[in-house]
PDB file of N, CA and C in Angstrom:
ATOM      1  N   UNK A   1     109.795  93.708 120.517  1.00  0.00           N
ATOM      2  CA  UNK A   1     108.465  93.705 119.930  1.00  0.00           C
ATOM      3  C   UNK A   1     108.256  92.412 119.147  1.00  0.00           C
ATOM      4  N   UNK A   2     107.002  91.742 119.334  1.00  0.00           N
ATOM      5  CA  UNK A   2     106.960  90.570 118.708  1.00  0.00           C
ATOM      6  C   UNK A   2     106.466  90.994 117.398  1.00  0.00           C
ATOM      7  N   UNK A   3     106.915  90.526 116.288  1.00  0.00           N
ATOM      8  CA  UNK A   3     105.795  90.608 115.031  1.00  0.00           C
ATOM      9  C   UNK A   3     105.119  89.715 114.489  1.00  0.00           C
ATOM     10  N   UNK A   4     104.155  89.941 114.007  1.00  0.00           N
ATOM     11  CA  UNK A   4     102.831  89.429 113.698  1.00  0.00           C
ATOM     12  C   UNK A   4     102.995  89.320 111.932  1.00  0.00           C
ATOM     13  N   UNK A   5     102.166  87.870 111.915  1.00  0.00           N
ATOM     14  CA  UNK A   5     102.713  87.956 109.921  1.00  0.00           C
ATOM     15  C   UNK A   5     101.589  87.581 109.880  1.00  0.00           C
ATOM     16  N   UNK A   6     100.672  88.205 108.617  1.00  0.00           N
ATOM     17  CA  UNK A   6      99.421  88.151 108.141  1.00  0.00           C
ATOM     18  C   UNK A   6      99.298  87.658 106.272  1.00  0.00           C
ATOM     19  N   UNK A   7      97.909  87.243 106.219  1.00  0.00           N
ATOM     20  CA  UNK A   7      98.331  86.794 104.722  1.00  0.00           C
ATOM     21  C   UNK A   7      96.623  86.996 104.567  1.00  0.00           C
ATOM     22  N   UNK A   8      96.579  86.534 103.378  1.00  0.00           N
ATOM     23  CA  UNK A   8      95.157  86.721 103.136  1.00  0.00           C
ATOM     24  C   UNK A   8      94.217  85.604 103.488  1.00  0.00           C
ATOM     25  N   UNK A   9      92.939  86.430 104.147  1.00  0.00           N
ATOM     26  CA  UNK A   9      92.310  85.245 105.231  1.00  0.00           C
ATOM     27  C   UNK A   9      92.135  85.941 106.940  1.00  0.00           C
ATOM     28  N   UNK A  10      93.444  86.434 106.829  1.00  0.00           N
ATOM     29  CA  UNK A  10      93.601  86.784 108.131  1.00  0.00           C
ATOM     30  C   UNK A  10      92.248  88.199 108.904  1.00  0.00           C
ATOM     31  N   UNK A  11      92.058  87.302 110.114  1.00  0.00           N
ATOM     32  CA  UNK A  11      91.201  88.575 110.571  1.00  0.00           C
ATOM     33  C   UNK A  11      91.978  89.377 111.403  1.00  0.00           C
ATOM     34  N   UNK A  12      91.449  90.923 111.128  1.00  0.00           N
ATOM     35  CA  UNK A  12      92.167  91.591 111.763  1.00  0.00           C
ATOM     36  C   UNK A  12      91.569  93.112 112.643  1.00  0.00           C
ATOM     37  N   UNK A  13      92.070  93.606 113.684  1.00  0.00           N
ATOM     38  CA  UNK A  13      91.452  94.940 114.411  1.00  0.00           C
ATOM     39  C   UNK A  13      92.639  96.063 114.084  1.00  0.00           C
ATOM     40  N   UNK A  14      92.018  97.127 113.989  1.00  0.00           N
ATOM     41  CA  UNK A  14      92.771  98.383 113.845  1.00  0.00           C
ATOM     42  C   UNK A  14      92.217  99.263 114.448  1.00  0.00           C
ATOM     43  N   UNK A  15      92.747 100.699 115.609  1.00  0.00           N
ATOM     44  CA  UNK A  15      92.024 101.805 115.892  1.00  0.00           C
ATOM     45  C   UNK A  15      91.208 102.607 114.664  1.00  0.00           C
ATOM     46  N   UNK A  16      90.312 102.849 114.617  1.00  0.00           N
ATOM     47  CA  UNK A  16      89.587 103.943 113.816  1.00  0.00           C
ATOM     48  C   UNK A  16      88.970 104.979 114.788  1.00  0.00           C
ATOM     49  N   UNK A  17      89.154 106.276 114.269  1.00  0.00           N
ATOM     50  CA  UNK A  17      88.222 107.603 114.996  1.00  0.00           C
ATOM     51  C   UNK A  17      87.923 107.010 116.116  1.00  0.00           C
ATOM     52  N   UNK A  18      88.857 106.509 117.208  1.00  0.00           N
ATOM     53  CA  UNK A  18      88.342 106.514 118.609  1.00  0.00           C
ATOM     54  C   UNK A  18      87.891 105.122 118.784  1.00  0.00           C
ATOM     55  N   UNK A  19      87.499 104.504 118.117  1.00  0.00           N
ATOM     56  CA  UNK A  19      87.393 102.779 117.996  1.00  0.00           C
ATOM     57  C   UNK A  19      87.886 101.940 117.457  1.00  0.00           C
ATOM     58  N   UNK A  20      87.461 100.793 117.612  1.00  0.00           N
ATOM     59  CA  UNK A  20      88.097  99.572 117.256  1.00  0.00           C
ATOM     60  C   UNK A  20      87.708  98.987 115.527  1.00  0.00           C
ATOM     61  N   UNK A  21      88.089  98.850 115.218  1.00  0.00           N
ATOM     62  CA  UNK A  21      87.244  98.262 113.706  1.00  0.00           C
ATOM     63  C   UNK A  21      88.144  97.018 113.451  1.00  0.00           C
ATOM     64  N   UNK A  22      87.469  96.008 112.485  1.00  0.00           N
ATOM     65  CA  UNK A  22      87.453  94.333 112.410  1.00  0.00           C
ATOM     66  C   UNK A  22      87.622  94.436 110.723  1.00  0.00           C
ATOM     67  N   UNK A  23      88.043  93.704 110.302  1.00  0.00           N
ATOM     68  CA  UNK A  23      87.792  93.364 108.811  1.00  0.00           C
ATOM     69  C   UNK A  23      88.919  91.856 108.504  1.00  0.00           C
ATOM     70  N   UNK A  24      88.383  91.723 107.605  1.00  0.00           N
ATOM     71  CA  UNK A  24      89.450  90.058 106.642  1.00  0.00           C
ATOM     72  C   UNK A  24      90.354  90.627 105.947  1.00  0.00           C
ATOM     73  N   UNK A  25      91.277  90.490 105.805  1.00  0.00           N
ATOM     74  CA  UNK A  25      92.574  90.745 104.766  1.00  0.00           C
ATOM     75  C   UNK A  25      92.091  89.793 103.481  1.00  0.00           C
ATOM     76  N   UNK A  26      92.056  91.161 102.273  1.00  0.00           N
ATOM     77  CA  UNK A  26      91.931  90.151 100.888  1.00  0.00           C
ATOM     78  C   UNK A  26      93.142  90.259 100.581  1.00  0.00           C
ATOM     79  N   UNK A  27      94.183  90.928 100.336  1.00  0.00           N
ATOM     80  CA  UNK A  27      95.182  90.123  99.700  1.00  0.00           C
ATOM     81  C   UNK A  27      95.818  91.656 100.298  1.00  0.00           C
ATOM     82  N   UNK A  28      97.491  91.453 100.057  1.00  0.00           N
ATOM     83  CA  UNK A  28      99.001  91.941 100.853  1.00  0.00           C
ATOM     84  C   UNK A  28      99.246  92.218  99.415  1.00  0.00           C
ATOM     85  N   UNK A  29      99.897  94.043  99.069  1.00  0.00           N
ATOM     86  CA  UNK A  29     100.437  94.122  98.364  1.00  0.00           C
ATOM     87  C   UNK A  29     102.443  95.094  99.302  1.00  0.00           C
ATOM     88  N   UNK A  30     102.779  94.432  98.290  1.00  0.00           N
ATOM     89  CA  UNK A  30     104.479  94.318  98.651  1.00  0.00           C
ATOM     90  C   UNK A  30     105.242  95.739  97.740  1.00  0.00           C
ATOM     91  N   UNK A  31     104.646  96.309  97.225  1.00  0.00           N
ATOM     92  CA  UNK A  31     105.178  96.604  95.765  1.00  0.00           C
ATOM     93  C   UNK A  31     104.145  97.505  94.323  1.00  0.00           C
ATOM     94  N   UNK A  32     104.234  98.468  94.707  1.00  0.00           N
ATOM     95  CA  UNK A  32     103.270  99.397  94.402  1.00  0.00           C
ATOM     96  C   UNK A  32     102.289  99.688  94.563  1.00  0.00           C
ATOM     97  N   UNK A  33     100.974  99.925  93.983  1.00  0.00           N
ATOM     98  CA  UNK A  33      99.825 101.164  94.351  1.00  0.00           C
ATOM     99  C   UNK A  33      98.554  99.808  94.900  1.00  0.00           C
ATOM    100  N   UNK A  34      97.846 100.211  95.439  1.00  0.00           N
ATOM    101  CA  UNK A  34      96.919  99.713  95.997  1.00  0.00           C
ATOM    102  C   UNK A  34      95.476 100.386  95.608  1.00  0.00           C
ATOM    103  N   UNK A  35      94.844  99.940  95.169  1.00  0.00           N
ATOM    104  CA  UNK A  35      93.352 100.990  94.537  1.00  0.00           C
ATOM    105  C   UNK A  35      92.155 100.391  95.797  1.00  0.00           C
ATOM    106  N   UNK A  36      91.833 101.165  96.443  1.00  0.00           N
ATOM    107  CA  UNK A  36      90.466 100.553  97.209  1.00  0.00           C
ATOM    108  C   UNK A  36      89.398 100.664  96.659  1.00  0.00           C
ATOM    109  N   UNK A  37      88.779  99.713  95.956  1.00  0.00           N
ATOM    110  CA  UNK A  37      87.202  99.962  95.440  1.00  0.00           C
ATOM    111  C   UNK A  37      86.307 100.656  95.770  1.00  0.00           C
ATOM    112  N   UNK A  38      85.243 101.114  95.321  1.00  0.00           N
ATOM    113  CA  UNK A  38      84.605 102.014  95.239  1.00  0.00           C
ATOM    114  C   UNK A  38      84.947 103.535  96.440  1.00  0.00           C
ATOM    115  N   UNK A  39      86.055 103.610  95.776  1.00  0.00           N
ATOM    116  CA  UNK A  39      86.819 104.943  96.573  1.00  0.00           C
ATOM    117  C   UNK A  39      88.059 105.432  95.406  1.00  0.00           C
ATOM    118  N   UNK A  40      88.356 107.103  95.936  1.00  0.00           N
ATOM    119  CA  UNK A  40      89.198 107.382  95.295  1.00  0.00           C
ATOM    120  C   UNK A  40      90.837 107.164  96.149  1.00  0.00           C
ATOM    121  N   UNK A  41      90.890 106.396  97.149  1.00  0.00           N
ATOM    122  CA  UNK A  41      92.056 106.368  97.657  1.00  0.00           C
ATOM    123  C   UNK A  41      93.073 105.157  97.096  1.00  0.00           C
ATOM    124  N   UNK A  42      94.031 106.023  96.950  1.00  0.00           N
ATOM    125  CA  UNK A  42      95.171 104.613  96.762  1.00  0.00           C
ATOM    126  C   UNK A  42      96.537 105.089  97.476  1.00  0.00           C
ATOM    127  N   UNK A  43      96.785 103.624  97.808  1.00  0.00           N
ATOM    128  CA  UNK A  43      98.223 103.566  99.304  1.00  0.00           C
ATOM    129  C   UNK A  43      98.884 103.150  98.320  1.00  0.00           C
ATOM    130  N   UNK A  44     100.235 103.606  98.947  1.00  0.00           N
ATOM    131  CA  UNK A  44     101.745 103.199  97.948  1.00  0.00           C
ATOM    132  C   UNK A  44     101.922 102.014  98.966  1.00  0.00           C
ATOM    133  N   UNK A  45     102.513 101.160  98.510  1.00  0.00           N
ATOM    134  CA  UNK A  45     103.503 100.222  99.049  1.00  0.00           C
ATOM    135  C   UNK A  45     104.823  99.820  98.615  1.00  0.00           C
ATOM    136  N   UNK A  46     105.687  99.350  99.630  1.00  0.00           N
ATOM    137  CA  UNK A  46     107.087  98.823  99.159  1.00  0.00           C
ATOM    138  C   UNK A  46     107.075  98.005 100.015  1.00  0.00           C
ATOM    139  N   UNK A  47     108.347  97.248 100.097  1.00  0.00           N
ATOM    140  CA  UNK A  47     108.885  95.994 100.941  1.00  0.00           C
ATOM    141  C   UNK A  47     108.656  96.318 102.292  1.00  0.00           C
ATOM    142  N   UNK A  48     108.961  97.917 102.463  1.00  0.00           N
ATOM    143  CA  UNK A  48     109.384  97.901 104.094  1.00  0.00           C
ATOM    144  C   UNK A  48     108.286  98.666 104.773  1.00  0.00           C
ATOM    145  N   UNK A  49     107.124  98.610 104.011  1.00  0.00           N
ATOM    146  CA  UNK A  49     105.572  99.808 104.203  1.00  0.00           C
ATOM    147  C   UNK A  49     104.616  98.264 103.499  1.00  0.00           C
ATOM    148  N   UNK A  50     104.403  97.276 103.752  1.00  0.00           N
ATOM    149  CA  UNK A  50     103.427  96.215 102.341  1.00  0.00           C
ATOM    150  C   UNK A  50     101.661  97.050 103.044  1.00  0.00           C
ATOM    151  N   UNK A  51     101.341  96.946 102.233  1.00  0.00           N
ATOM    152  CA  UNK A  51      99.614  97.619 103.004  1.00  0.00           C
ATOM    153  C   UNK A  51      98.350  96.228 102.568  1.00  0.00           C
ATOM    154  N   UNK A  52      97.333  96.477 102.903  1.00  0.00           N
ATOM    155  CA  UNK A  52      96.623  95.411 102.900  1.00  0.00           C
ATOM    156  C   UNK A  52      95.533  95.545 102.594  1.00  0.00           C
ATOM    157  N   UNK A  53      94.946  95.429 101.417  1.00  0.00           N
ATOM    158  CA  UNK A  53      93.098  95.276 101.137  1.00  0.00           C
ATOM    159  C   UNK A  53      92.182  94.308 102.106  1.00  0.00           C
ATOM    160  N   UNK A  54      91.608  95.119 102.910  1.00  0.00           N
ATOM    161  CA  UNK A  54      90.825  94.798 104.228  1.00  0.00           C
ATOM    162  C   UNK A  54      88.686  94.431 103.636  1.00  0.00           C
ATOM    163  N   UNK A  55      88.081  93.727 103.770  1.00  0.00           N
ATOM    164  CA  UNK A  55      86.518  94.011 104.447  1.00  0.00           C
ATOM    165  C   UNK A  55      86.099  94.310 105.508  1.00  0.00           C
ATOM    166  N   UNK A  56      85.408  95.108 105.582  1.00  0.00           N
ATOM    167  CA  UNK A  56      84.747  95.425 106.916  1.00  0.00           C
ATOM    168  C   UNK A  56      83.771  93.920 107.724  1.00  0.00           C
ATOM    169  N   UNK A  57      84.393  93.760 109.065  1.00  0.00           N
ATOM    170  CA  UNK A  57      83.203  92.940 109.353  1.00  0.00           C
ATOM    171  C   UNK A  57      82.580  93.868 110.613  1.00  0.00           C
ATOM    172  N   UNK A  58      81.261  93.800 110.729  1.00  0.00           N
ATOM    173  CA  UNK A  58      79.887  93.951 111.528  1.00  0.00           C
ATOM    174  C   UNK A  58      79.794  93.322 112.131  1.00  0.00           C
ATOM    175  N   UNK A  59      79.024  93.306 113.540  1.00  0.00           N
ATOM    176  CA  UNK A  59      78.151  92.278 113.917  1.00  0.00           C
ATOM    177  C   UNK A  59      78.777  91.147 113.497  1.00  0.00           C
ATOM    178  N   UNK A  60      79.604  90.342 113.398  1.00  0.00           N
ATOM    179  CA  UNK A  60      80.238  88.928 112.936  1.00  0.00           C
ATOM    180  C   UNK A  60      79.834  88.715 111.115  1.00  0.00           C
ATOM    181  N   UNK A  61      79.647  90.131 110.306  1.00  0.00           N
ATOM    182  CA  UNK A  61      78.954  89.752 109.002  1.00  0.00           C
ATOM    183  C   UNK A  61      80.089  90.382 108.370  1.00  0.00           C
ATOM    184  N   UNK A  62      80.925  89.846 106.920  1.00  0.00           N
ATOM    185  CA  UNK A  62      81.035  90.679 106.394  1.00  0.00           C
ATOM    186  C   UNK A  62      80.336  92.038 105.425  1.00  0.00           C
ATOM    187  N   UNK A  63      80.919  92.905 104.951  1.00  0.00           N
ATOM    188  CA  UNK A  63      79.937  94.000 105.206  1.00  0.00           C
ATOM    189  C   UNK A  63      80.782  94.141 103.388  1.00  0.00           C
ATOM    190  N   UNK A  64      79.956  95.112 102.627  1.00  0.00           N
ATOM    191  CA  UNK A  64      80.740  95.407 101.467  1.00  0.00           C
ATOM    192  C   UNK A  64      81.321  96.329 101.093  1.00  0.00           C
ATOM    193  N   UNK A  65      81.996  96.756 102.595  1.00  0.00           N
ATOM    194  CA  UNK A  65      82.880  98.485 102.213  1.00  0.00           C
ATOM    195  C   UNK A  65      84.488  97.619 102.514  1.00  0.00           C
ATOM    196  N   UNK A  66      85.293  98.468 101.539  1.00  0.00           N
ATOM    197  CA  UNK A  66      86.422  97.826 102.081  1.00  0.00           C
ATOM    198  C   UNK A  66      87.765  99.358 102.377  1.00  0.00           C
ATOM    199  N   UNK A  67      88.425  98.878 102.597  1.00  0.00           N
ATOM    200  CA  UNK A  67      89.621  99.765 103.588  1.00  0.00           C
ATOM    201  C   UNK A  67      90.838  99.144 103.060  1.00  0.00           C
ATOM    202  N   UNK A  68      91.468 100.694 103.204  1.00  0.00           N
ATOM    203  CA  UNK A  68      93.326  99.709 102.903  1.00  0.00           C
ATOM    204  C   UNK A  68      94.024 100.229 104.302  1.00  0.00           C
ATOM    205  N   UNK A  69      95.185  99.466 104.429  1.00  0.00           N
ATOM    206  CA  UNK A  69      95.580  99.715 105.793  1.00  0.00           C
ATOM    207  C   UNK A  69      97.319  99.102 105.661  1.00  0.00           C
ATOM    208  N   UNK A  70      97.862 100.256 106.265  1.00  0.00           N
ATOM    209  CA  UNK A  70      99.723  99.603 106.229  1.00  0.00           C
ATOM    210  C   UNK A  70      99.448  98.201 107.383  1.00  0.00           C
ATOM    211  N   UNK A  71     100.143  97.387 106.775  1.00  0.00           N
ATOM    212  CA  UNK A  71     100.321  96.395 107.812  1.00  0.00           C
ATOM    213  C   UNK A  71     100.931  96.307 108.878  1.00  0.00           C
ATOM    214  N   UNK A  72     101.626  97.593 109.598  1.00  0.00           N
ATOM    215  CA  UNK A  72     102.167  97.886 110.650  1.00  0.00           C
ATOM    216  C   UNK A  72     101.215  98.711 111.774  1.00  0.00           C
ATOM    217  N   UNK A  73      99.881  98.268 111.276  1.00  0.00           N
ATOM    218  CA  UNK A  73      98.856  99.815 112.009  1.00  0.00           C
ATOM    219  C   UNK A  73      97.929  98.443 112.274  1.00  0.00           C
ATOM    220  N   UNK A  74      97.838  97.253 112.461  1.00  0.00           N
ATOM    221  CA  UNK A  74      97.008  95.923 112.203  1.00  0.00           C
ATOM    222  C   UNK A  74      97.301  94.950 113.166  1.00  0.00           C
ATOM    223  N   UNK A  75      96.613  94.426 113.902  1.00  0.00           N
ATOM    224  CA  UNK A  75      96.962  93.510 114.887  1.00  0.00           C
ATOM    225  C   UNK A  75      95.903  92.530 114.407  1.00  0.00           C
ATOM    226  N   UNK A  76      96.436  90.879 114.810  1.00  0.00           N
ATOM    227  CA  UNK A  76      95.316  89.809 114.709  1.00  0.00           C
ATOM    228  C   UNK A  76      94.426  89.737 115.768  1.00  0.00           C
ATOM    229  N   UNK A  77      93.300  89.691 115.401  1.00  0.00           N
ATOM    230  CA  UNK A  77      91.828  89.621 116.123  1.00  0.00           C
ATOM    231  C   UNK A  77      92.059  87.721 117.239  1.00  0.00           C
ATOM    232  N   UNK A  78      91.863  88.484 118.520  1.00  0.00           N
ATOM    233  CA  UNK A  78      91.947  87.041 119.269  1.00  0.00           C
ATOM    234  C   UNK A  78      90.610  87.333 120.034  1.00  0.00           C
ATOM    235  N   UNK A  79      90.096  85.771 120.405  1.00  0.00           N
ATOM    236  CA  UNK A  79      88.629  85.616 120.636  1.00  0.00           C
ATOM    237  C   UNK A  79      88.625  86.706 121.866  1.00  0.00           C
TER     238      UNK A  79
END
């Protein structure tokens, strides 16, 4: 399996409910809790689980909902 290393910046696709969904990586946490804004969810992270504060992009726009996501569930967006 090849792996893929992401940082912040990075665009990225993930399955959602049967589709595809797009968003930017704001920043990689390595090492405890992750809070997603305007939501009550928060992801644990450690070294060997890091998860990732995502934006939604639209239509080529970013959008102002955001998502957290393990970085093992994330592939980079190619044209």
């Amino acid at each position: 399996m090849v792996r893929q290393y992401f940082r912040a910046g990075s665009i990225v696709t993930w399955y959602h409910r049967g589709g595809q969904a797009t968003g930017k990586i704001l920043k990689i946490i390595k090492k405890g809790k992750l809070q997603i804004p305007n939501s009550s969810v928060t992801l644990q992270a450690n070294q060997d689980q890091p998860v990732a504060l995502i934006q939604l992009i639209k239509k080529d726009e970013l959008t102002k909902t955001f998502v957290g996501h393990r970085i093992s569930s994330l592939k980079r967006k190619t044209k």
